[in-house]
C-alpha atoms as a PDB file:
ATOM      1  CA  UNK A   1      96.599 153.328 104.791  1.00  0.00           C
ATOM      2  CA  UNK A   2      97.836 156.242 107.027  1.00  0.00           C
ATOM      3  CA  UNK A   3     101.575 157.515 105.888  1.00  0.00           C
ATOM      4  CA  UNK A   4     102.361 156.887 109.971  1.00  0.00           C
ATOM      5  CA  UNK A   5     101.356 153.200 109.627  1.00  0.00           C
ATOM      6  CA  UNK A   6     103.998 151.001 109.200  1.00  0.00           C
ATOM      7  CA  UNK A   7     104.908 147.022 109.160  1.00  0.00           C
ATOM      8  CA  UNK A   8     107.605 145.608 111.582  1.00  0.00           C
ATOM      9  CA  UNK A   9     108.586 141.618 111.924  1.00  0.00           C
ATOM     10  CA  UNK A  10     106.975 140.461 114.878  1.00  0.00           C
ATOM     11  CA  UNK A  11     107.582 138.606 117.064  1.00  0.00           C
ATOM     12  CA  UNK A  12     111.621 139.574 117.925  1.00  0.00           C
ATOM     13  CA  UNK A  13     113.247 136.552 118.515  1.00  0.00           C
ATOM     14  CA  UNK A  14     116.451 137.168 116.635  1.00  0.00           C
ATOM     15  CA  UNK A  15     115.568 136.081 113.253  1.00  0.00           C
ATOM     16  CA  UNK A  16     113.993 138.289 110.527  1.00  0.00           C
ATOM     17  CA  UNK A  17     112.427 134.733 108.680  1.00  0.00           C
ATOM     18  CA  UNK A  18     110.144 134.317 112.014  1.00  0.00           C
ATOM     19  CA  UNK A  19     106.890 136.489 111.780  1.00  0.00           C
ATOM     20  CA  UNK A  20     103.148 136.402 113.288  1.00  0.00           C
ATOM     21  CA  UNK A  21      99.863 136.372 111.292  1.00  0.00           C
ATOM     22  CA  UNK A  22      97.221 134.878 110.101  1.00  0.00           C
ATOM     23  CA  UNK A  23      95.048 134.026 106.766  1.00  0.00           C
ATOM     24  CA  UNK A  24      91.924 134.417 105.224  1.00  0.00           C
ATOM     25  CA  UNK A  25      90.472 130.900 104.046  1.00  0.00           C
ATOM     26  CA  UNK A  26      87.107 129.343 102.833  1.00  0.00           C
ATOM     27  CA  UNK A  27      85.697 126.042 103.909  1.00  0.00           C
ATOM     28  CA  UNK A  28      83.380 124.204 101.022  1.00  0.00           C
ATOM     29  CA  UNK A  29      81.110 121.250 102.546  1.00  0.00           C
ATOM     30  CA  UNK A  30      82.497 117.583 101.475  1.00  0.00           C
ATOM     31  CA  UNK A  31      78.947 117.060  99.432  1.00  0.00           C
ATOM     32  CA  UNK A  32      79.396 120.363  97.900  1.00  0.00           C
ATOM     33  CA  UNK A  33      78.129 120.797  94.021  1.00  0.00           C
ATOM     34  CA  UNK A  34      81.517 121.316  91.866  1.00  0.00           C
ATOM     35  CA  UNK A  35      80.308 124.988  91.237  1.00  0.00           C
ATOM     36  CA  UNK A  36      81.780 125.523  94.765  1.00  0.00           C
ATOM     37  CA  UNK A  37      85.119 124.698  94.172  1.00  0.00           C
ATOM     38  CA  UNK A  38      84.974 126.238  90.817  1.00  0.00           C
ATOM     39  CA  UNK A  39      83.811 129.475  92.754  1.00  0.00           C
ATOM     40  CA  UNK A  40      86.936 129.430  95.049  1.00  0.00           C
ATOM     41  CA  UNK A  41      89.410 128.512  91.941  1.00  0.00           C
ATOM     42  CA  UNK A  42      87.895 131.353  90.416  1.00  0.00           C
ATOM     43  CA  UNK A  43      89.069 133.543  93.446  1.00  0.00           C
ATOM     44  CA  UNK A  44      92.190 131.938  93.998  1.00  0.00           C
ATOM     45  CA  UNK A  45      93.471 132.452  90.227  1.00  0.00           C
ATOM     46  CA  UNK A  46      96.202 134.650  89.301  1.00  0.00           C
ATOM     47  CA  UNK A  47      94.163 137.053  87.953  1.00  0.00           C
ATOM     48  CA  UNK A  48      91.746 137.744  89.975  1.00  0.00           C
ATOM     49  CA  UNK A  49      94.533 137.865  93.123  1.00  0.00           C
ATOM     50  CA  UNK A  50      96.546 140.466  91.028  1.00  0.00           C
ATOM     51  CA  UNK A  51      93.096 142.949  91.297  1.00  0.00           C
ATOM     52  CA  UNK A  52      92.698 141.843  94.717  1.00  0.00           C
ATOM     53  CA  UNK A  53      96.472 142.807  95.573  1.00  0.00           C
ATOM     54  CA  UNK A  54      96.316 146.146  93.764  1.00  0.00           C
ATOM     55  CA  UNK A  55      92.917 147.246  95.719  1.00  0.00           C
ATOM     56  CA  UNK A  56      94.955 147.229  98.676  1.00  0.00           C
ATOM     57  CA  UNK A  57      92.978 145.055 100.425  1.00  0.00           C
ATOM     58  CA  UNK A  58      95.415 142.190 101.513  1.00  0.00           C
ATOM     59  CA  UNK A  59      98.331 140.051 100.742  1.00  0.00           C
ATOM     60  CA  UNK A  60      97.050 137.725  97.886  1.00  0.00           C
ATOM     61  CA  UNK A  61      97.258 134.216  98.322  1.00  0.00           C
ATOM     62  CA  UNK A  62      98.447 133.368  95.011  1.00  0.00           C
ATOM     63  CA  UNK A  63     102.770 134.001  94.407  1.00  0.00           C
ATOM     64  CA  UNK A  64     102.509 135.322  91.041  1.00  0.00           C
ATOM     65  CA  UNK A  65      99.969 138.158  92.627  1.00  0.00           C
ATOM     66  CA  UNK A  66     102.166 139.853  95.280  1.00  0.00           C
ATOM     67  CA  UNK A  67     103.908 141.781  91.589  1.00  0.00           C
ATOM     68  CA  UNK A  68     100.247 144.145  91.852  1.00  0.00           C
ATOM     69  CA  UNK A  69     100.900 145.194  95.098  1.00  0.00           C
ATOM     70  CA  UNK A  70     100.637 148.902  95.060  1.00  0.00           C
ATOM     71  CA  UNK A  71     100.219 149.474  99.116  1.00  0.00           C
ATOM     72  CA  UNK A  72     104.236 149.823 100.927  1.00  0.00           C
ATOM     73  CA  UNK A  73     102.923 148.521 104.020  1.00  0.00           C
ATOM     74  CA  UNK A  74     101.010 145.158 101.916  1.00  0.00           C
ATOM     75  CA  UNK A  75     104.090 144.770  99.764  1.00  0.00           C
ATOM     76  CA  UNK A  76     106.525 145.069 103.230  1.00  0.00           C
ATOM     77  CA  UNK A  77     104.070 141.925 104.531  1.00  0.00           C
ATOM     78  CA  UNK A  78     104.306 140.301 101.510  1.00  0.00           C
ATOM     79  CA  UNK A  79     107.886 140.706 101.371  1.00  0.00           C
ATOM     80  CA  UNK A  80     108.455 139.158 104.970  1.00  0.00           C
ATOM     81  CA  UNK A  81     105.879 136.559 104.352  1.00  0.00           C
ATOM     82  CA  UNK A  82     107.540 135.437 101.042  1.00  0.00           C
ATOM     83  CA  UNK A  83     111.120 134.749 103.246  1.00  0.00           C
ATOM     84  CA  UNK A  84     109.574 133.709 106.393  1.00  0.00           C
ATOM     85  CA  UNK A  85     111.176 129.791 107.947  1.00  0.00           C
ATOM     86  CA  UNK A  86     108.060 129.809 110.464  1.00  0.00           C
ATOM     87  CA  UNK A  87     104.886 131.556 110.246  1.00  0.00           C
ATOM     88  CA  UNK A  88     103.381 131.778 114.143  1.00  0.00           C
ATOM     89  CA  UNK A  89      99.617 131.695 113.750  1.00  0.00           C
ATOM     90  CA  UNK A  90      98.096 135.115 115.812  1.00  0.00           C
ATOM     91  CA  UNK A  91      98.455 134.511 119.537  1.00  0.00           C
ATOM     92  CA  UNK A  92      95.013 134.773 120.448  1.00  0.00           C
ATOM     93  CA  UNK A  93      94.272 131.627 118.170  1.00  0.00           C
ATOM     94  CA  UNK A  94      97.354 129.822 119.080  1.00  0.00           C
ATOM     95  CA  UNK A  95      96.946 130.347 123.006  1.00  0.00           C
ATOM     96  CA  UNK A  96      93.515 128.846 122.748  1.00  0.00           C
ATOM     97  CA  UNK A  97      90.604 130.481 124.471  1.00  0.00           C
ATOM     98  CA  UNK A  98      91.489 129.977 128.439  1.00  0.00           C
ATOM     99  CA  UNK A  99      94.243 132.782 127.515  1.00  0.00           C
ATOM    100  CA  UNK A 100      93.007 134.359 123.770  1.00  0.00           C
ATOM    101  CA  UNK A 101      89.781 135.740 124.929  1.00  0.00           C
ATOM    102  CA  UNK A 102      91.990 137.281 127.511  1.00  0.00           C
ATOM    103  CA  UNK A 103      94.822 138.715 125.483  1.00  0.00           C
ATOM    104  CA  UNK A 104      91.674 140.159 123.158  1.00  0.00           C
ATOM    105  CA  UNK A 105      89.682 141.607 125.675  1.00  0.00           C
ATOM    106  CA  UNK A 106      93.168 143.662 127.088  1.00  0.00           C
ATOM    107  CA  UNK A 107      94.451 144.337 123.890  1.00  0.00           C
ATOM    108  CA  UNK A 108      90.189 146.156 122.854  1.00  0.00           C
ATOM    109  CA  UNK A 109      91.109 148.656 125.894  1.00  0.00           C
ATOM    110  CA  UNK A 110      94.276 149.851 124.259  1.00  0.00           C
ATOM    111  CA  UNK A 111      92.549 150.677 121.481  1.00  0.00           C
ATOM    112  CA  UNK A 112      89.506 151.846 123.273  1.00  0.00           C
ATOM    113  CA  UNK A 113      92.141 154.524 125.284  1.00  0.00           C
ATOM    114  CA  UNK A 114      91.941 153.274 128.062  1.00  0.00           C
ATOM    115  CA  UNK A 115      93.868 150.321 128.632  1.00  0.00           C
ATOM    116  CA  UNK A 116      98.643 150.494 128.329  1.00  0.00           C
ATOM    117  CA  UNK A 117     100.400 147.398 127.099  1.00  0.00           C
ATOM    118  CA  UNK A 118     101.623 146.524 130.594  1.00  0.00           C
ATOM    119  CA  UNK A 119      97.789 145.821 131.363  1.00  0.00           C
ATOM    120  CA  UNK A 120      98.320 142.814 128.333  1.00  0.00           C
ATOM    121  CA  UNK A 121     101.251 141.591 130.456  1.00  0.00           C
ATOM    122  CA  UNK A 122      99.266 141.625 133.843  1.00  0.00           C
ATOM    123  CA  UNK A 123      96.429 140.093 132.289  1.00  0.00           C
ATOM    124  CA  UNK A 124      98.254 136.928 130.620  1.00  0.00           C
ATOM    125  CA  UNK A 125     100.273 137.029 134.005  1.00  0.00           C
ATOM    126  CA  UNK A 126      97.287 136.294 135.996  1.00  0.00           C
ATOM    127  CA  UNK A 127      95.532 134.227 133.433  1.00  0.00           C
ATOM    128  CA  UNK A 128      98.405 132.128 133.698  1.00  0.00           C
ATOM    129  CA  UNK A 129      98.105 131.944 138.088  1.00  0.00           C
ATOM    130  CA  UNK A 130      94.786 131.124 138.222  1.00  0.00           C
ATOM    131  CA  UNK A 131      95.105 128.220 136.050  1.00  0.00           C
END
Protein backbone atom coordinates (compact mmCIF):
# COMPACT_ATOMS: atom_id res chain seq x y z
CA UNK A 1 0.00 0.00 0.00
CA UNK A 2 0.84 3.76 -0.45
CA UNK A 3 3.13 5.16 2.66
CA UNK A 4 0.08 8.06 2.79
CA UNK A 5 -2.54 5.32 3.36
CA UNK A 6 -3.43 4.82 6.68
CA UNK A 7 -6.16 2.90 9.03
CA UNK A 8 -8.36 4.92 11.52
CA UNK A 9 -11.34 3.30 13.87
CA UNK A 10 -14.41 4.12 12.26
CA UNK A 11 -17.11 4.88 13.08
CA UNK A 12 -16.33 7.68 16.18
CA UNK A 13 -18.66 7.04 18.69
CA UNK A 14 -16.44 7.32 21.72
CA UNK A 15 -15.13 3.92 22.02
CA UNK A 16 -11.96 2.58 20.30
CA UNK A 17 -13.57 -1.39 20.62
CA UNK A 18 -16.46 -0.15 18.05
CA UNK A 19 -15.25 -0.39 14.33
CA UNK A 20 -16.93 -0.86 10.69
CA UNK A 21 -16.15 -3.63 8.14
CA UNK A 22 -16.88 -6.40 6.57
CA UNK A 23 -15.63 -10.15 5.61
CA UNK A 24 -14.83 -12.29 2.96
CA UNK A 25 -16.84 -15.72 3.24
CA UNK A 26 -17.71 -18.83 1.04
CA UNK A 27 -21.06 -20.49 0.82
CA UNK A 28 -20.86 -24.54 0.02
CA UNK A 29 -24.39 -26.03 -1.20
CA UNK A 30 -26.12 -28.32 1.67
CA UNK A 31 -25.72 -31.52 -0.91
CA UNK A 32 -22.22 -30.56 -1.47
CA UNK A 33 -19.53 -33.61 -2.00
CA UNK A 34 -17.17 -33.51 1.29
CA UNK A 35 -14.27 -32.36 -1.08
CA UNK A 36 -15.99 -28.93 -0.67
CA UNK A 37 -15.66 -28.49 2.77
CA UNK A 38 -12.33 -30.08 2.73
CA UNK A 39 -11.44 -27.32 0.05
CA UNK A 40 -12.50 -24.44 2.42
CA UNK A 41 -10.70 -26.20 5.62
CA UNK A 42 -7.86 -26.30 3.47
CA UNK A 43 -8.09 -22.40 3.08
CA UNK A 44 -9.12 -21.66 6.40
CA UNK A 45 -6.03 -23.57 8.12
CA UNK A 46 -3.37 -21.89 9.92
CA UNK A 47 -1.05 -22.32 7.43
CA UNK A 48 -2.28 -21.44 4.58
CA UNK A 49 -3.84 -17.99 6.41
CA UNK A 50 -0.22 -17.21 7.65
CA UNK A 51 0.85 -17.00 3.54
CA UNK A 52 -2.30 -15.32 2.91
CA UNK A 53 -1.55 -12.65 5.77
CA UNK A 54 2.06 -12.12 4.72
CA UNK A 55 1.01 -11.45 0.84
CA UNK A 56 -0.64 -8.52 2.09
CA UNK A 57 -3.71 -9.29 0.79
CA UNK A 58 -6.13 -9.15 3.87
CA UNK A 59 -6.70 -9.75 7.47
CA UNK A 60 -6.70 -13.63 7.78
CA UNK A 61 -9.52 -15.23 9.23
CA UNK A 62 -7.74 -17.61 11.29
CA UNK A 63 -6.17 -15.95 15.06
CA UNK A 64 -3.01 -17.72 15.00
CA UNK A 65 -2.41 -16.00 11.30
CA UNK A 66 -2.59 -12.25 12.10
CA UNK A 67 1.56 -13.11 13.67
CA UNK A 68 2.51 -13.05 9.41
CA UNK A 69 1.22 -9.86 8.94
CA UNK A 70 3.90 -7.88 7.29
CA UNK A 71 1.55 -4.81 5.88
CA UNK A 72 1.25 -1.70 9.00
CA UNK A 73 -1.97 -0.74 7.70
CA UNK A 74 -3.33 -4.93 7.69
CA UNK A 75 -1.68 -5.46 11.05
CA UNK A 76 -3.37 -1.82 12.43
CA UNK A 77 -6.93 -3.65 11.16
CA UNK A 78 -6.06 -6.65 12.61
CA UNK A 79 -5.09 -5.08 15.70
CA UNK A 80 -8.52 -3.15 16.09
CA UNK A 81 -10.42 -6.10 14.89
CA UNK A 82 -8.77 -8.45 17.48
CA UNK A 83 -10.16 -5.82 20.53
CA UNK A 84 -13.26 -4.76 18.90
CA UNK A 85 -16.89 -5.23 21.54
CA UNK A 86 -19.06 -4.66 18.22
CA UNK A 87 -18.15 -5.10 14.73
CA UNK A 88 -20.83 -2.78 12.51
CA UNK A 89 -21.24 -4.62 9.22
CA UNK A 90 -20.36 -1.81 6.13
CA UNK A 91 -23.22 0.67 5.93
CA UNK A 92 -24.20 0.09 2.55
CA UNK A 93 -25.09 -3.63 3.54
CA UNK A 94 -26.51 -2.76 6.83
CA UNK A 95 -28.81 0.20 5.47
CA UNK A 96 -30.29 -2.22 3.01
CA UNK A 97 -30.72 -1.22 -0.59
CA UNK A 98 -33.58 1.70 -0.39
CA UNK A 99 -30.47 3.74 1.20
CA UNK A 100 -27.03 1.44 0.23
CA UNK A 101 -27.32 1.76 -3.44
CA UNK A 102 -27.56 5.38 -2.56
CA UNK A 103 -24.71 5.87 -0.15
CA UNK A 104 -22.62 3.76 -3.07
CA UNK A 105 -23.56 5.59 -5.93
CA UNK A 106 -22.44 9.17 -3.86
CA UNK A 107 -19.61 7.77 -2.32
CA UNK A 108 -18.28 6.34 -6.65
CA UNK A 109 -18.34 10.32 -7.39
CA UNK A 110 -15.86 11.09 -4.67
CA UNK A 111 -13.69 8.87 -5.99
CA UNK A 112 -14.53 9.60 -9.54
CA UNK A 113 -13.49 13.62 -8.59
CA UNK A 114 -16.28 14.83 -8.85
CA UNK A 115 -18.50 14.34 -6.10
CA UNK A 116 -17.40 16.14 -1.80
CA UNK A 117 -18.55 14.20 1.22
CA UNK A 118 -21.31 16.71 1.96
CA UNK A 119 -22.96 15.32 -1.38
CA UNK A 120 -23.05 11.65 0.86
CA UNK A 121 -24.88 13.66 3.54
CA UNK A 122 -27.43 15.32 1.06
CA UNK A 123 -27.97 12.19 -0.60
CA UNK A 124 -28.87 9.93 2.60
CA UNK A 125 -30.72 13.23 3.70
CA UNK A 126 -33.07 13.05 0.89
CA UNK A 127 -33.15 9.33 0.62
CA UNK A 128 -34.39 9.48 3.96
CA UNK A 129 -37.50 12.41 2.88
CA UNK A 130 -38.72 10.71 0.17
CA UNK A 131 -39.34 7.63 2.01
Amino acid sequence: MPEWLGWYPFPATGSDAVVMGGGDGWGVYKDAPDIALDFVAYLLNEDVQKRFAASGAGVPTHAAAASAIEDENLRASADALATADYVQLWLDSDLGPAFGGPLNNAIVTIFGGSGAPQDVVRTLEDTAAAQ
